[in-house]
ModelCIF file with pLDDT and N, C-alpha, C, O atoms, coordinates in Angstrom:
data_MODEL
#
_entry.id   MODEL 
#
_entity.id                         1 
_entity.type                       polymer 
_entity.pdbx_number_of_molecules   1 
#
_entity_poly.entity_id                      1 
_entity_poly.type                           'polypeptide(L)' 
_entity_poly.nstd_linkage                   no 
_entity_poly.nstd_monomer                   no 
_entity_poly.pdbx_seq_one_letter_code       
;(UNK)(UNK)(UNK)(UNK)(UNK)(UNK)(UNK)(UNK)(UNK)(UNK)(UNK)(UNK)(UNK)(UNK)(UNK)(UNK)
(UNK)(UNK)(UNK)(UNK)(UNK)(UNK)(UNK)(UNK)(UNK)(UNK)(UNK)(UNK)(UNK)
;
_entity_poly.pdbx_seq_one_letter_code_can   XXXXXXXXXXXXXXXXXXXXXXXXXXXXX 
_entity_poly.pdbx_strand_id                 A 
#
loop_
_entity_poly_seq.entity_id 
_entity_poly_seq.num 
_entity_poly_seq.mon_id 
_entity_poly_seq.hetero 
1 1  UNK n 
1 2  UNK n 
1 3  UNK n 
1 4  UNK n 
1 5  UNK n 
1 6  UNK n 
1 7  UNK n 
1 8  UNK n 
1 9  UNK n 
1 10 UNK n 
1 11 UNK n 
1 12 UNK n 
1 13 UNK n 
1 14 UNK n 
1 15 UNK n 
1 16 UNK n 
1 17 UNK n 
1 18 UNK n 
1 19 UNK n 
1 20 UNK n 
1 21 UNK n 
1 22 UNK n 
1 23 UNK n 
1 24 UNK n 
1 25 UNK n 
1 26 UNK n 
1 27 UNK n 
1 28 UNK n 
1 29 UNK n 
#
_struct_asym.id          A 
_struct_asym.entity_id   1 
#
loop_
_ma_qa_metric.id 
_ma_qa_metric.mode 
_ma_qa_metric.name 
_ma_qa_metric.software_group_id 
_ma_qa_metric.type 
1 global pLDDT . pLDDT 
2 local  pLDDT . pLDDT 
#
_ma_qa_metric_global.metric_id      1 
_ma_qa_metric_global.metric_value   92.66 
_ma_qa_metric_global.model_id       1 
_ma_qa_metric_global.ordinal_id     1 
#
loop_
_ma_qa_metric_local.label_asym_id 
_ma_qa_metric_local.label_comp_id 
_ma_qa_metric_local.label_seq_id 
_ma_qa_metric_local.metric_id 
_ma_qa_metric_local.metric_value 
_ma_qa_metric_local.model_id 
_ma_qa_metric_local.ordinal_id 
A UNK 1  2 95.00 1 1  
A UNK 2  2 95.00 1 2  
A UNK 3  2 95.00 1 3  
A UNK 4  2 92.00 1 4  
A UNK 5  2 94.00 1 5  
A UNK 6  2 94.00 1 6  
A UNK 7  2 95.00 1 7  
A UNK 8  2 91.00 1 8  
A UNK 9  2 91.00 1 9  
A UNK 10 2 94.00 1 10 
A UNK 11 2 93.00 1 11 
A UNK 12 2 95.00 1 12 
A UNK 13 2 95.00 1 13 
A UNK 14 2 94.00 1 14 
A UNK 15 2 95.00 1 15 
A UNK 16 2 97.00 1 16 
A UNK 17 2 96.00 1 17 
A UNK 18 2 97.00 1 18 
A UNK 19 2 97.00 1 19 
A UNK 20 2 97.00 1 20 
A UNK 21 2 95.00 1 21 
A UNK 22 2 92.00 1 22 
A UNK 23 2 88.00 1 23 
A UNK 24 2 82.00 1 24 
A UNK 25 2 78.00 1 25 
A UNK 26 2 83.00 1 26 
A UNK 27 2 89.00 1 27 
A UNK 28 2 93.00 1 28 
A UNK 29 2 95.00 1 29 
#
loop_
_atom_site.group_PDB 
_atom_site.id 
_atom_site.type_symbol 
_atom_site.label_atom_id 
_atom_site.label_alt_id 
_atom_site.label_comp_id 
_atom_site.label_asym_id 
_atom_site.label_entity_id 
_atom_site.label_seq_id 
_atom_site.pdbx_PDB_ins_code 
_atom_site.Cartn_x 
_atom_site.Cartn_y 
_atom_site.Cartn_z 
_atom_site.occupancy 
_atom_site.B_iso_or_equiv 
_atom_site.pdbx_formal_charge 
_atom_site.auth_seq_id 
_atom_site.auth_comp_id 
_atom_site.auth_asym_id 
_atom_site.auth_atom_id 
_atom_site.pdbx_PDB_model_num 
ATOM 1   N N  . UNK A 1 1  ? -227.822 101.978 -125.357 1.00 95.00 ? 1  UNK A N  1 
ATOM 2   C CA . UNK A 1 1  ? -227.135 101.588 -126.584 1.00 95.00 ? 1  UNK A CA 1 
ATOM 3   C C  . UNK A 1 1  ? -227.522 102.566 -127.684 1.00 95.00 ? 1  UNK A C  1 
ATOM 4   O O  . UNK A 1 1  ? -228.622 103.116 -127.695 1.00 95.00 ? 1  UNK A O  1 
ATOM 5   N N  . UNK A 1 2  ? -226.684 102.745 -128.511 1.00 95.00 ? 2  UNK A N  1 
ATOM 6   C CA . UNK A 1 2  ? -226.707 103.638 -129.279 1.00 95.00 ? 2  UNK A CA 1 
ATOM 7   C C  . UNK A 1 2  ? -228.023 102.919 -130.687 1.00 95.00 ? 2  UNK A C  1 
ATOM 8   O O  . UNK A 1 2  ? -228.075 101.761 -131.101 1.00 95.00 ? 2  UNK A O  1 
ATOM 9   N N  . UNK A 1 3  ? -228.743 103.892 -131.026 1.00 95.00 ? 3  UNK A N  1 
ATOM 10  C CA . UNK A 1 3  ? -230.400 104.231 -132.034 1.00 95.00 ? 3  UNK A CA 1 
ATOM 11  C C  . UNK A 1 3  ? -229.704 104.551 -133.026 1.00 95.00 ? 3  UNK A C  1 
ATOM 12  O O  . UNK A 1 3  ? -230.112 105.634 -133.445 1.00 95.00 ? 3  UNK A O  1 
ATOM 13  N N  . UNK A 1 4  ? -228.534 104.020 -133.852 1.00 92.00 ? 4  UNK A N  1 
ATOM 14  C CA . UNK A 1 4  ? -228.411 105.551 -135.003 1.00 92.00 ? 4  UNK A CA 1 
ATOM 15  C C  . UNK A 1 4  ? -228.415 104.911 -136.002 1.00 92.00 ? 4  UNK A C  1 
ATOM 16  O O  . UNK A 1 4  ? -227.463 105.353 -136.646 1.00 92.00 ? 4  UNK A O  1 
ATOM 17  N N  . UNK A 1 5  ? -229.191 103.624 -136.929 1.00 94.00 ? 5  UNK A N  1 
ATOM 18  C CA . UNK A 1 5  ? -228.923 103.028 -137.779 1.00 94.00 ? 5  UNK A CA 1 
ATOM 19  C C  . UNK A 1 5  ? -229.787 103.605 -139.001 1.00 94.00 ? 5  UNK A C  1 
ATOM 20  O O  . UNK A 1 5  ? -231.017 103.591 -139.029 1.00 94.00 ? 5  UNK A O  1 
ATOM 21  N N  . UNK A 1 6  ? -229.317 103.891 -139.568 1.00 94.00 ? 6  UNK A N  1 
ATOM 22  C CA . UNK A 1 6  ? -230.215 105.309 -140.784 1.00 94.00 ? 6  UNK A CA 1 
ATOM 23  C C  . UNK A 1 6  ? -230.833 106.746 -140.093 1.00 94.00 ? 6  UNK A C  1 
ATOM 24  O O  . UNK A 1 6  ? -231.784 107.460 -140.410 1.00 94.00 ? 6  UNK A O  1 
ATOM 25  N N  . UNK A 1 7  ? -230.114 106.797 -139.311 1.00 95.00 ? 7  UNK A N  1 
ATOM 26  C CA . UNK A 1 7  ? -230.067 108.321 -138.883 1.00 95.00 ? 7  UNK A CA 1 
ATOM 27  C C  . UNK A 1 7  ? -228.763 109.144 -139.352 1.00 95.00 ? 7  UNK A C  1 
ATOM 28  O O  . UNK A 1 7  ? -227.711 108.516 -139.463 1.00 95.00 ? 7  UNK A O  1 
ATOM 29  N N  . UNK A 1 8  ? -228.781 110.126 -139.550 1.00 91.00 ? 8  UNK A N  1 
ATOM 30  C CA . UNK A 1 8  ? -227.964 111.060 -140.273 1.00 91.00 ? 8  UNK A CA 1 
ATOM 31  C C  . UNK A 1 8  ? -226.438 110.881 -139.665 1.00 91.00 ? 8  UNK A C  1 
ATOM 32  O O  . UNK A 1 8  ? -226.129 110.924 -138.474 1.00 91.00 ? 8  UNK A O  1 
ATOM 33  N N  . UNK A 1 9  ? -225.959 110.764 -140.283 1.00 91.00 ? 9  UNK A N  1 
ATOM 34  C CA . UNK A 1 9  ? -224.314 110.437 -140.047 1.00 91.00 ? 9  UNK A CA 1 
ATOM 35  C C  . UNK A 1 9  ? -223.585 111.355 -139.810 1.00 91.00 ? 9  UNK A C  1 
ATOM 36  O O  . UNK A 1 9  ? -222.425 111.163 -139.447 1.00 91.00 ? 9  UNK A O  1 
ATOM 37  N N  . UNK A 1 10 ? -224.356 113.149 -140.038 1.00 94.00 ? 10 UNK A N  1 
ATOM 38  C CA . UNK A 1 10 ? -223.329 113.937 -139.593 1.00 94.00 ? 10 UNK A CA 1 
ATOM 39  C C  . UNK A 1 10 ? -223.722 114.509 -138.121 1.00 94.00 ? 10 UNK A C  1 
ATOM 40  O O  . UNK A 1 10 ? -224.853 114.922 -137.867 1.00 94.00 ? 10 UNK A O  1 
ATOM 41  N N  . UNK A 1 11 ? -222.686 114.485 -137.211 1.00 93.00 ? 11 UNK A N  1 
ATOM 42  C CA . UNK A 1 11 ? -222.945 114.467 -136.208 1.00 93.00 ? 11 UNK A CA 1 
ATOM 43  C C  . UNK A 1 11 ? -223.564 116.458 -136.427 1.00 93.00 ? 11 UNK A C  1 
ATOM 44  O O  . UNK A 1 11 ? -224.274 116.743 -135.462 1.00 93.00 ? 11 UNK A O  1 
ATOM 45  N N  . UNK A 1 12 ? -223.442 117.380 -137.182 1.00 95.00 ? 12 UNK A N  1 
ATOM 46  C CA . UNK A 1 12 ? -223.913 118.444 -136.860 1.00 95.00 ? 12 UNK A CA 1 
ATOM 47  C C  . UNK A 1 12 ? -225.348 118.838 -137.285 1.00 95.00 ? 12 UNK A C  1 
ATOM 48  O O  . UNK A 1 12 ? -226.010 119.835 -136.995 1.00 95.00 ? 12 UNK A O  1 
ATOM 49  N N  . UNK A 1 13 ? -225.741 117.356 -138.350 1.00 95.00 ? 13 UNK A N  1 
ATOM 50  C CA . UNK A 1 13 ? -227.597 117.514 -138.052 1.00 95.00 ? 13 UNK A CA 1 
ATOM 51  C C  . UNK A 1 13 ? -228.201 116.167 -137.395 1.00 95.00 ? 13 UNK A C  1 
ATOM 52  O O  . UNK A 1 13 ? -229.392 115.877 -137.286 1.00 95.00 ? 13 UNK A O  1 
ATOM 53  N N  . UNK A 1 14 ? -227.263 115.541 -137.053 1.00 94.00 ? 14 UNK A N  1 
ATOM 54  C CA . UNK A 1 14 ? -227.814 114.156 -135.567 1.00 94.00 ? 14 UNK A CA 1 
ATOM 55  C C  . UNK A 1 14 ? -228.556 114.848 -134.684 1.00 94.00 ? 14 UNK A C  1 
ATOM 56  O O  . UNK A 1 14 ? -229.608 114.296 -134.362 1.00 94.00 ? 14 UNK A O  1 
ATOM 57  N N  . UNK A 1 15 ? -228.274 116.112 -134.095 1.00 95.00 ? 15 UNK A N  1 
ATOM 58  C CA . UNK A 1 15 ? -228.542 116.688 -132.863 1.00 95.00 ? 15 UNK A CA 1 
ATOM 59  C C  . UNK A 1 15 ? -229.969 117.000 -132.754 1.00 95.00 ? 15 UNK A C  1 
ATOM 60  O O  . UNK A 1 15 ? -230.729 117.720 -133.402 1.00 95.00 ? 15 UNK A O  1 
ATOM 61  N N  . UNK A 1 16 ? -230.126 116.068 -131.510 1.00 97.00 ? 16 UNK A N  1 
ATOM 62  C CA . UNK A 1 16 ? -231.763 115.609 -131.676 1.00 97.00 ? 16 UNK A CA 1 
ATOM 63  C C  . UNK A 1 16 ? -232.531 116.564 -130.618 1.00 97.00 ? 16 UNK A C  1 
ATOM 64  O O  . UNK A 1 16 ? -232.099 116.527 -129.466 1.00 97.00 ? 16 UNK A O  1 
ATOM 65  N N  . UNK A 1 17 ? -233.629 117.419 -130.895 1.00 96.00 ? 17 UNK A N  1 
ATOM 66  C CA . UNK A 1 17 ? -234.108 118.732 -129.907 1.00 96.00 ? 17 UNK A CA 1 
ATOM 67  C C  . UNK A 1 17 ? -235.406 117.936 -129.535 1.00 96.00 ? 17 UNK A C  1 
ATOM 68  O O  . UNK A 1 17 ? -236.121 118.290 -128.598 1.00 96.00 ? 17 UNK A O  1 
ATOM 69  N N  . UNK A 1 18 ? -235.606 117.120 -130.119 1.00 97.00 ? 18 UNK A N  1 
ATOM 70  C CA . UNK A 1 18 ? -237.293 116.494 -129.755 1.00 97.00 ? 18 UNK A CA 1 
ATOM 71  C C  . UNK A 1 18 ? -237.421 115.137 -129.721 1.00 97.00 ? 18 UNK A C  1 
ATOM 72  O O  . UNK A 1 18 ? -237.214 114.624 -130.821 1.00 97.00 ? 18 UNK A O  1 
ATOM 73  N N  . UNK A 1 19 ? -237.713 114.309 -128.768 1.00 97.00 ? 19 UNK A N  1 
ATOM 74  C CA . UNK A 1 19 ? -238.768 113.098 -129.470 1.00 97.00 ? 19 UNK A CA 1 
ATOM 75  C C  . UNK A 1 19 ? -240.945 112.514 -129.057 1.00 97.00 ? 19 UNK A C  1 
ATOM 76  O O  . UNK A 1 19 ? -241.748 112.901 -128.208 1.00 97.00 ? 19 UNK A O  1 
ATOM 77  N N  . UNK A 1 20 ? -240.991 111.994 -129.637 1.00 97.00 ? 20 UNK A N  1 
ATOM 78  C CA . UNK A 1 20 ? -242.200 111.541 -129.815 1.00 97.00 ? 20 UNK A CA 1 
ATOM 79  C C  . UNK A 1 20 ? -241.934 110.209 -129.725 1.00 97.00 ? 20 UNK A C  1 
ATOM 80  O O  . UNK A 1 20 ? -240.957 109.548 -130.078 1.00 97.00 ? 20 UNK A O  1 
ATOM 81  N N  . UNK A 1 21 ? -243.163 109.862 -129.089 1.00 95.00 ? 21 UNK A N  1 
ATOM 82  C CA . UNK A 1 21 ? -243.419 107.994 -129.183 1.00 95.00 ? 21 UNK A CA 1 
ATOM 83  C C  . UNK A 1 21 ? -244.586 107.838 -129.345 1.00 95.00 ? 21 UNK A C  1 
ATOM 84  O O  . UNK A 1 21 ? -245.456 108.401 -128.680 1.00 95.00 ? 21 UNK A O  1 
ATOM 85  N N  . UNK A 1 22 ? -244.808 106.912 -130.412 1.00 92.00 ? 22 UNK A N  1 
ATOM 86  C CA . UNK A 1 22 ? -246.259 106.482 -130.784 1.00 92.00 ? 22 UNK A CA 1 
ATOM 87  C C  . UNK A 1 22 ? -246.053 105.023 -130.323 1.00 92.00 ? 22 UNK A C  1 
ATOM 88  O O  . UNK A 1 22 ? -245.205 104.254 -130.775 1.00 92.00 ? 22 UNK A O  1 
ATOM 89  N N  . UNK A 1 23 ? -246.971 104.752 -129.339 1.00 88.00 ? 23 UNK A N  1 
ATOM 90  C CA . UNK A 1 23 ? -247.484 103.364 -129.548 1.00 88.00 ? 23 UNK A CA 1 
ATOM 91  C C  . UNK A 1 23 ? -248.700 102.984 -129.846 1.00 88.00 ? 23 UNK A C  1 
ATOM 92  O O  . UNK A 1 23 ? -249.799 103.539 -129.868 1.00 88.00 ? 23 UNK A O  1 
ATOM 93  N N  . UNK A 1 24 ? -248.122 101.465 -130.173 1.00 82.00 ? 24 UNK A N  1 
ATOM 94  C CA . UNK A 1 24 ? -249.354 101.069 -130.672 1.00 82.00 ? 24 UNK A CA 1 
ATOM 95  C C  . UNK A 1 24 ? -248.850 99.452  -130.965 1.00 82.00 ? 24 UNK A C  1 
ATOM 96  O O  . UNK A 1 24 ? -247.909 98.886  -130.410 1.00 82.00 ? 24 UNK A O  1 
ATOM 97  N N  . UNK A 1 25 ? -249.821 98.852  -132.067 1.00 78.00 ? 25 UNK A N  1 
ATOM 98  C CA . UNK A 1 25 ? -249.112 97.385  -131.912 1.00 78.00 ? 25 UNK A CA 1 
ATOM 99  C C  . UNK A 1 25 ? -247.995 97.225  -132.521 1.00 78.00 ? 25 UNK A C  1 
ATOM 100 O O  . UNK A 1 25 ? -247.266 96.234  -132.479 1.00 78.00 ? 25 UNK A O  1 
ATOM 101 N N  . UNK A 1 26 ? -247.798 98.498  -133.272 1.00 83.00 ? 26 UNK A N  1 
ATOM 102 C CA . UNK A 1 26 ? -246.245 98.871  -134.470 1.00 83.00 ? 26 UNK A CA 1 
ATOM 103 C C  . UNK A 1 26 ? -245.821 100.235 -133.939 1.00 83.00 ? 26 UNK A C  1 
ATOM 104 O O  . UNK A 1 26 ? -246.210 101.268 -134.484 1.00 83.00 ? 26 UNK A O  1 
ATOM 105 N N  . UNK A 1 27 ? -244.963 100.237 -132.795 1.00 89.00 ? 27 UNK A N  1 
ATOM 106 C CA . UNK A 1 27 ? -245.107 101.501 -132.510 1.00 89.00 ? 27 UNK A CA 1 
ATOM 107 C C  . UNK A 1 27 ? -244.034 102.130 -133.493 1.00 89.00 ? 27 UNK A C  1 
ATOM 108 O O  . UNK A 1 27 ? -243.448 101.411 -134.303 1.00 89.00 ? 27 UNK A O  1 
ATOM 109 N N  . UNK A 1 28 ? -243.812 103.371 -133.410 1.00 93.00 ? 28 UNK A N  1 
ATOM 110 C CA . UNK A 1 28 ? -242.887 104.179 -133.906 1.00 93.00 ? 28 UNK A CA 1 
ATOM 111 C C  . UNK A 1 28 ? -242.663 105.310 -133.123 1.00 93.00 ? 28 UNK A C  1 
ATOM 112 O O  . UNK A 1 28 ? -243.497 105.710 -132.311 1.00 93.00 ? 28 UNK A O  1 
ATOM 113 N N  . UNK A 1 29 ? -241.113 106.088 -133.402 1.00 95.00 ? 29 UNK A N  1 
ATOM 114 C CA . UNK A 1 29 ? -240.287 106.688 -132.522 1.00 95.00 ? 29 UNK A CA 1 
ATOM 115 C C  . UNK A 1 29 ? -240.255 108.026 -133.492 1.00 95.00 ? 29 UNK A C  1 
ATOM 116 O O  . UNK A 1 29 ? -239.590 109.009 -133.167 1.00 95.00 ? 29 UNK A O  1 
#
């Protein structure tokens, strides 16, 4: 399912080259 809720709306800087995952008991992406 689509992640894009306050992510950049133009699809020509959406374009995602990396991710990271932090977990933890609050993780973040």
């Amino acid at each position: 399912a689509p992640l894009q809720n306050g992510f950049p709306e133009s699809r020509y800087y959406r374009k995602t080259q990396t991710l990271f995952y932090l977990e933890s008991d609050s993780p973040r992406l």
